[in-house]
N, C-alpha and C. Protein backbone atom coordinates (compact mmCIF):
# COMPACT_ATOMS: atom_id res chain seq x y z
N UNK A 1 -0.50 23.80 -4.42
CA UNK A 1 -0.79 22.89 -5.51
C UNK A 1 -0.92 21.47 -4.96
N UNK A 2 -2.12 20.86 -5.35
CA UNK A 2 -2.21 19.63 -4.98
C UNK A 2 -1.81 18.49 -5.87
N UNK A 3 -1.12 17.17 -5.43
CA UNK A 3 -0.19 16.26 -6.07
C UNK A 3 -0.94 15.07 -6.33
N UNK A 4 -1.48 14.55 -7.58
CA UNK A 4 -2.12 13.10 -7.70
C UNK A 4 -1.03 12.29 -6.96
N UNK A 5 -1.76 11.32 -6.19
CA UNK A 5 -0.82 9.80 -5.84
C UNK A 5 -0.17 9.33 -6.87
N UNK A 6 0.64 9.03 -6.26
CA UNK A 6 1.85 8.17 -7.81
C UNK A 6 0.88 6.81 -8.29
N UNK A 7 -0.04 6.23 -7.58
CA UNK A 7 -0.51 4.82 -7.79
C UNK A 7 -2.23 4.74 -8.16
N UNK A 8 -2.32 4.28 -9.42
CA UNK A 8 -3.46 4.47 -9.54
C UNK A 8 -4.48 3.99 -8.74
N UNK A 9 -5.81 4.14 -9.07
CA UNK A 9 -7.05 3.48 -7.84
C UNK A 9 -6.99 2.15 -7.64
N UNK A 10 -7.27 1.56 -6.68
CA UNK A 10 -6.96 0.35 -6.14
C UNK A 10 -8.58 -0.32 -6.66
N UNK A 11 -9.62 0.38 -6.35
CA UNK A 11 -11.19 0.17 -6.52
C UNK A 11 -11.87 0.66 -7.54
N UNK A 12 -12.41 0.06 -8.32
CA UNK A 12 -13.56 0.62 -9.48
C UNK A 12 -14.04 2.22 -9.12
N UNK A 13 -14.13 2.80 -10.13
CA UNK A 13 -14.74 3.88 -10.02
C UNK A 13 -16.77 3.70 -9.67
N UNK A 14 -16.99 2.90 -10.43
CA UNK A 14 -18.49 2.95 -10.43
C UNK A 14 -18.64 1.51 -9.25
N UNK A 15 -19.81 1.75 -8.36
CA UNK A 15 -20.38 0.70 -7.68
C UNK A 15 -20.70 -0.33 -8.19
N UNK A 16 -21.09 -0.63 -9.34
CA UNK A 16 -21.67 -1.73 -9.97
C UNK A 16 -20.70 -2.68 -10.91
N UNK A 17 -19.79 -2.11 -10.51
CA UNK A 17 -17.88 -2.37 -10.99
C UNK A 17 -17.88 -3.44 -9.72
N UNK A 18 -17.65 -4.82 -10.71
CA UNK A 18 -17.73 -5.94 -9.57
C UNK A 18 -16.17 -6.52 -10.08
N UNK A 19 -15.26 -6.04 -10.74
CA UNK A 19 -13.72 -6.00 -11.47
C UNK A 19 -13.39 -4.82 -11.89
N UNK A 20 -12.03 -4.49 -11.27
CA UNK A 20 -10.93 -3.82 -11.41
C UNK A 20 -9.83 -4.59 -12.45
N UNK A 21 -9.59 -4.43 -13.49
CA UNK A 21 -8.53 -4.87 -14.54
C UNK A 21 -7.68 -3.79 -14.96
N UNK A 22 -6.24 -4.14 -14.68
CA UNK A 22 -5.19 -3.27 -15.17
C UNK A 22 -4.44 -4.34 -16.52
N UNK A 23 -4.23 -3.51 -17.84
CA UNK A 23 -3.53 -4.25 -18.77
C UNK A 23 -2.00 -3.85 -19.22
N UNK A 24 -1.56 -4.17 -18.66
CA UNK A 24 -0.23 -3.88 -18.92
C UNK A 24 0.86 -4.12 -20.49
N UNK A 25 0.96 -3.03 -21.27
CA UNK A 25 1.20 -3.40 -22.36
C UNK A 25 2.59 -2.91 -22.96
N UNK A 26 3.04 -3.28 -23.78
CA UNK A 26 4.20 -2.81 -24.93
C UNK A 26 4.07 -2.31 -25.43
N UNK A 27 3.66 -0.83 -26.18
CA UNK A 27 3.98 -0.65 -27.71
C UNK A 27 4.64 -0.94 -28.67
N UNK A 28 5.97 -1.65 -28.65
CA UNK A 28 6.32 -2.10 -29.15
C UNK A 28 6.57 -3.53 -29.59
N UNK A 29 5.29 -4.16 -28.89
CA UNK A 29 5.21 -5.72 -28.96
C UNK A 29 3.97 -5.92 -29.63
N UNK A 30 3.95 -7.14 -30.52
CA UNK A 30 2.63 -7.40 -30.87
C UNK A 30 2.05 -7.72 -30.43
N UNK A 31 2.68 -8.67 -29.66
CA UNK A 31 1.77 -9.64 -28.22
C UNK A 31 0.54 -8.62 -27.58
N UNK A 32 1.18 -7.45 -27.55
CA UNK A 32 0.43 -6.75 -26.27
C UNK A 32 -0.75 -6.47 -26.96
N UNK A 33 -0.23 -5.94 -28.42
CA UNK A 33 -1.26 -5.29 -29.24
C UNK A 33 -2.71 -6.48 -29.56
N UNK A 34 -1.90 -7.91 -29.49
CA UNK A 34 -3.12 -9.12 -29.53
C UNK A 34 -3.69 -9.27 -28.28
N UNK A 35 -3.15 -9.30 -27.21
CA UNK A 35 -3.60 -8.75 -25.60
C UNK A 35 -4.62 -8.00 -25.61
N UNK A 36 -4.52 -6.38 -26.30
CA UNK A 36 -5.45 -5.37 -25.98
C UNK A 36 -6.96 -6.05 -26.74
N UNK A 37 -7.22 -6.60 -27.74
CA UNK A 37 -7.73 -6.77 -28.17
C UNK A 37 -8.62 -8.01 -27.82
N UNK A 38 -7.87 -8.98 -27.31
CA UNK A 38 -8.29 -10.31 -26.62
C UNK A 38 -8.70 -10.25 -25.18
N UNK A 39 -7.98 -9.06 -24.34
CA UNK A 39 -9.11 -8.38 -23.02
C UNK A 39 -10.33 -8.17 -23.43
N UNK A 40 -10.02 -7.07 -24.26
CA UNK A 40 -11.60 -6.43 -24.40
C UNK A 40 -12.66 -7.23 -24.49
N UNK A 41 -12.58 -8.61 -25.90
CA UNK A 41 -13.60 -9.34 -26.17
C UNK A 41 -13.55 -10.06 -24.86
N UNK A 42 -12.81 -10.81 -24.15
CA UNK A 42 -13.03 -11.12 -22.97
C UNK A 42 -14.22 -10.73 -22.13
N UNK A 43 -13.51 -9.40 -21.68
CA UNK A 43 -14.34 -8.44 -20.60
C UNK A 43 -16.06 -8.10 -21.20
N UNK A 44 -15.76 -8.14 -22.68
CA UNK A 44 -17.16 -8.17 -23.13
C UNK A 44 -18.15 -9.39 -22.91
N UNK A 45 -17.42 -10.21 -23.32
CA UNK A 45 -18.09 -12.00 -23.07
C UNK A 45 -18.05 -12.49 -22.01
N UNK A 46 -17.01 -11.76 -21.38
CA UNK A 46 -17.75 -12.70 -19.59
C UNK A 46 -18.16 -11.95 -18.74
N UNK A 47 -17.89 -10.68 -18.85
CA UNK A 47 -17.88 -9.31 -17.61
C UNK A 47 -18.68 -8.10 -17.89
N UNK A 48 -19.51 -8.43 -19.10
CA UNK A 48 -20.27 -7.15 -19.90
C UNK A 48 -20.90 -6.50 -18.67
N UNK A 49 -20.65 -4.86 -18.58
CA UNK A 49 -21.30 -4.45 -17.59
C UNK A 49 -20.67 -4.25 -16.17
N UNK A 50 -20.23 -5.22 -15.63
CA UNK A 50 -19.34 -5.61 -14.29
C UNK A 50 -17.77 -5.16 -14.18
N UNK A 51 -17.05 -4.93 -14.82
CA UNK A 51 -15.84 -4.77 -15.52
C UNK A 51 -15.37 -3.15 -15.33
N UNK A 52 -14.16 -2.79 -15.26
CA UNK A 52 -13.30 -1.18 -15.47
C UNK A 52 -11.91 -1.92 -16.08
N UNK A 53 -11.73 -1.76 -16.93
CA UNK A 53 -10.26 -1.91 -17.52
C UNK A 53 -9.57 -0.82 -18.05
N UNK A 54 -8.27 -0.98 -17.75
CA UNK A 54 -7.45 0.18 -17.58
C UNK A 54 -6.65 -0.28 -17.97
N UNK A 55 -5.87 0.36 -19.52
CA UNK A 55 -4.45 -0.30 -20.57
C UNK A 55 -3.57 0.97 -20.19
N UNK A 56 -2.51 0.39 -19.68
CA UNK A 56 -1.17 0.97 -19.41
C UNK A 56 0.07 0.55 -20.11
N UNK A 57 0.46 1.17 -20.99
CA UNK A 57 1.96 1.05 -20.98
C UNK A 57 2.88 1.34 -20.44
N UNK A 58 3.50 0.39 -20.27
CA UNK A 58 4.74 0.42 -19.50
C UNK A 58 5.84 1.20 -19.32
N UNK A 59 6.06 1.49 -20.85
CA UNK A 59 7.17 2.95 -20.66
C UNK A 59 6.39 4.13 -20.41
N UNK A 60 5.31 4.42 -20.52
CA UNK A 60 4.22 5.84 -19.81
C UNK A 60 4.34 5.80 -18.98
N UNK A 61 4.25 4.61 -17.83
CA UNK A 61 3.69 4.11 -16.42
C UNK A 61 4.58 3.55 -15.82
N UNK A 62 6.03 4.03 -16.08
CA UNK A 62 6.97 3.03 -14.85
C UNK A 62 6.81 3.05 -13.55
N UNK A 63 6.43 4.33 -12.96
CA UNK A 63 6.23 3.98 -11.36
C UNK A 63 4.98 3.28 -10.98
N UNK A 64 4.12 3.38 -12.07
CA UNK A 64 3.06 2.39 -11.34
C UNK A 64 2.91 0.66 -11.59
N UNK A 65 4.06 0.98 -13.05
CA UNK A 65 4.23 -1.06 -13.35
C UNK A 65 5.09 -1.63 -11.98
N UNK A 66 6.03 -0.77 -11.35
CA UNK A 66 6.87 -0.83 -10.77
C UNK A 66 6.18 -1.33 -9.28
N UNK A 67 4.97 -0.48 -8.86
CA UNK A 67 4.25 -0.58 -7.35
C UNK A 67 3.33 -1.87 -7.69
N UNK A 68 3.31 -1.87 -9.12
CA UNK A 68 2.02 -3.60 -9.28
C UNK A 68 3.41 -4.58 -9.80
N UNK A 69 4.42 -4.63 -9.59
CA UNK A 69 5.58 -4.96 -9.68
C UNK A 69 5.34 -6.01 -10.90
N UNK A 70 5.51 -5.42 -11.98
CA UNK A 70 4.85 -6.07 -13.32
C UNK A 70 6.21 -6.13 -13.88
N UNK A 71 6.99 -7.27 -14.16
CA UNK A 71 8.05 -7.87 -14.82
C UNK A 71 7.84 -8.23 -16.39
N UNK A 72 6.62 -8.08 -16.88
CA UNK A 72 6.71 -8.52 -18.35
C UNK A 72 5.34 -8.17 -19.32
N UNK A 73 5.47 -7.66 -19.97
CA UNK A 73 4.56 -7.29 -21.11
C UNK A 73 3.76 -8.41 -22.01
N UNK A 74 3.08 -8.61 -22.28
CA UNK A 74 1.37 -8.10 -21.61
C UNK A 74 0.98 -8.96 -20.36
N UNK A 75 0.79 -7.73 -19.72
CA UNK A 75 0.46 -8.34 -18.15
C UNK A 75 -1.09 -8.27 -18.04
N UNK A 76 -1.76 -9.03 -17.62
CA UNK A 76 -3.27 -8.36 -16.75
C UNK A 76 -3.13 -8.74 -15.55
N UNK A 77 -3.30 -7.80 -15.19
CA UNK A 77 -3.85 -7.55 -13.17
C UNK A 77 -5.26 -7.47 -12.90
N UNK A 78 -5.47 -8.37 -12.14
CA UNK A 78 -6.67 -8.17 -11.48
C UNK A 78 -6.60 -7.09 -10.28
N UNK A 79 -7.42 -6.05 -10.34
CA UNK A 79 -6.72 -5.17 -8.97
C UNK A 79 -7.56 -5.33 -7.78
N UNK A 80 -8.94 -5.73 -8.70
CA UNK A 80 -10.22 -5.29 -7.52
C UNK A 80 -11.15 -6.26 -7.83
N UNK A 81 -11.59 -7.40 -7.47
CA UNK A 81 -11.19 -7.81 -5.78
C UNK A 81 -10.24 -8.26 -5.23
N UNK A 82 -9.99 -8.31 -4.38
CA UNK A 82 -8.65 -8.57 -3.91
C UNK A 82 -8.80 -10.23 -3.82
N UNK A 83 -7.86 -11.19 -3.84
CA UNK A 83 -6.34 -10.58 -3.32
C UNK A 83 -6.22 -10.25 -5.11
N UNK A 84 -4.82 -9.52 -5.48
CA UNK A 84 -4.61 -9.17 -6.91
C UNK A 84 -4.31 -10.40 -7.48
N UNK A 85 -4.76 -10.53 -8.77
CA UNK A 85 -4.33 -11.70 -9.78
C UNK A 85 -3.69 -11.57 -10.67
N UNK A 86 -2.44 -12.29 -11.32
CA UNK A 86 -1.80 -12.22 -12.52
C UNK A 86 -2.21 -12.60 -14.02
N UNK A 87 -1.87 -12.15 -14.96
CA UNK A 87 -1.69 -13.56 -16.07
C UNK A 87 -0.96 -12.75 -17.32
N UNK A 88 -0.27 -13.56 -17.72
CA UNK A 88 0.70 -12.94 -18.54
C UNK A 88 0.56 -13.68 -19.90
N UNK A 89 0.51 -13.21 -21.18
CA UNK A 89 0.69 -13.18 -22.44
C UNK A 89 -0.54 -12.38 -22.97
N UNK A 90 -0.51 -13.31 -24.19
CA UNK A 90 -1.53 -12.23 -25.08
C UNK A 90 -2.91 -12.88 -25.41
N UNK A 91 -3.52 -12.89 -24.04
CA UNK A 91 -4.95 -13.56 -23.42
C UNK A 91 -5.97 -13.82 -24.76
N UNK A 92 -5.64 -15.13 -25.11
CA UNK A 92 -5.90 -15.37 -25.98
C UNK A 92 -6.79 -16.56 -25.44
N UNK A 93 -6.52 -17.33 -24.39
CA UNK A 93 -7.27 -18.45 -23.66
C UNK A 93 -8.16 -17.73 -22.81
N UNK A 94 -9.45 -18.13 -22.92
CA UNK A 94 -10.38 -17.57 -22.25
C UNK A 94 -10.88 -18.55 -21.09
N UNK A 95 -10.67 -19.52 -21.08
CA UNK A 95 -10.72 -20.26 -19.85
C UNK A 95 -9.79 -20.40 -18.97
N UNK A 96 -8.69 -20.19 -19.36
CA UNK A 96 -7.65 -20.01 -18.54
C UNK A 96 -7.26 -18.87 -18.34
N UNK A 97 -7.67 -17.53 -18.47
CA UNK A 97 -8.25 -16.78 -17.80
C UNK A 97 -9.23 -16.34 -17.01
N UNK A 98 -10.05 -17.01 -16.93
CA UNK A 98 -11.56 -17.34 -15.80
C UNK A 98 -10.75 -17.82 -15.18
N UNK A 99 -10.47 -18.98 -15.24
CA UNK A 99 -9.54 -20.23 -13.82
C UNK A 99 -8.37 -19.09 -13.18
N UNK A 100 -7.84 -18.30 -14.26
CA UNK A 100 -6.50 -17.88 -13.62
C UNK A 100 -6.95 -16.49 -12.98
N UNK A 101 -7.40 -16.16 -13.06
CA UNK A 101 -8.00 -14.95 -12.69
C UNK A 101 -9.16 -15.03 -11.78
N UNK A 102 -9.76 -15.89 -11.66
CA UNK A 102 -10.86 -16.46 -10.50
C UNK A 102 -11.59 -15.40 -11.17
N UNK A 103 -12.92 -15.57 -12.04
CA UNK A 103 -13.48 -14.79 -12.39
C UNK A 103 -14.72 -15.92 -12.95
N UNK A 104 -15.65 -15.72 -12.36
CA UNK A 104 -16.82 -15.95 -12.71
C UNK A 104 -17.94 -15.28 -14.15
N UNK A 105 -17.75 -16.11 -15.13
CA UNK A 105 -18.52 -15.11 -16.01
C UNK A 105 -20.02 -14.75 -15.69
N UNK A 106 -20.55 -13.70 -16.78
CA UNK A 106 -21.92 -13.66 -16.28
C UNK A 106 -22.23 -14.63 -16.40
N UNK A 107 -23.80 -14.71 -15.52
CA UNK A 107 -24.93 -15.84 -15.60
C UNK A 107 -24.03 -16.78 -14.77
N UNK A 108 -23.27 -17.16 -14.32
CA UNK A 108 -23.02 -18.26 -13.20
C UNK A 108 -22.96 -17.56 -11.44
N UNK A 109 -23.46 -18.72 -11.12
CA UNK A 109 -23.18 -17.82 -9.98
C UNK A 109 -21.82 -19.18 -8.59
């Protein structure tokens, strides 16, 4: 019997995946639940197309919040490109997620 890795993919599944995003969430927080929702339009408005995001909760996913050593709910990780990026709350600032996340929206180059 063969064993999945404890740690999810480090790299986009698709080539044209120019971001890897992990969202790290609560179920039991609202924050996270305004998080999930404030990625998405994000990833839609700056990353349409370019983008893989991947929502994890935390109590599902302890060994892997644990290896992206994620201390607090709602987290986003940048996974791919490297180096990894943080930002924590309920990404509601969209420019300070570009700046914090080094992320170029479409159309700029």
């Amino acid at each position: 019997m063969t064993r999945k890795p404890a740690h999810a993919a480090t790299q986009p599944k698709s080539p044209a995946c120019e971001c890897l995003l992990r969202l790290y969430v609560s179920a039991a927080a609202p924050m996270s639940a305004r998080a999930v929702v404030n990625t998405r339009a994000f990833c839609e408005a700056h990353l349409a197309g370019r983008y893989e995001l991947q929502i994890l909760s935390i109590s599902e996913n302890v060994e892997q919040a644990s290896l992206d050593e994620i201390i607090a709910a709602p987290t986003l990780l940048r996974v791919w490109p490297l180096p990894a990026r943080r930002f924590i709350g309920d990404m509601s600032n969209a420019q300070r997620l570009l700046d914090g996340l080094n992320i170029r929206p479409a159309g700029r180059s």
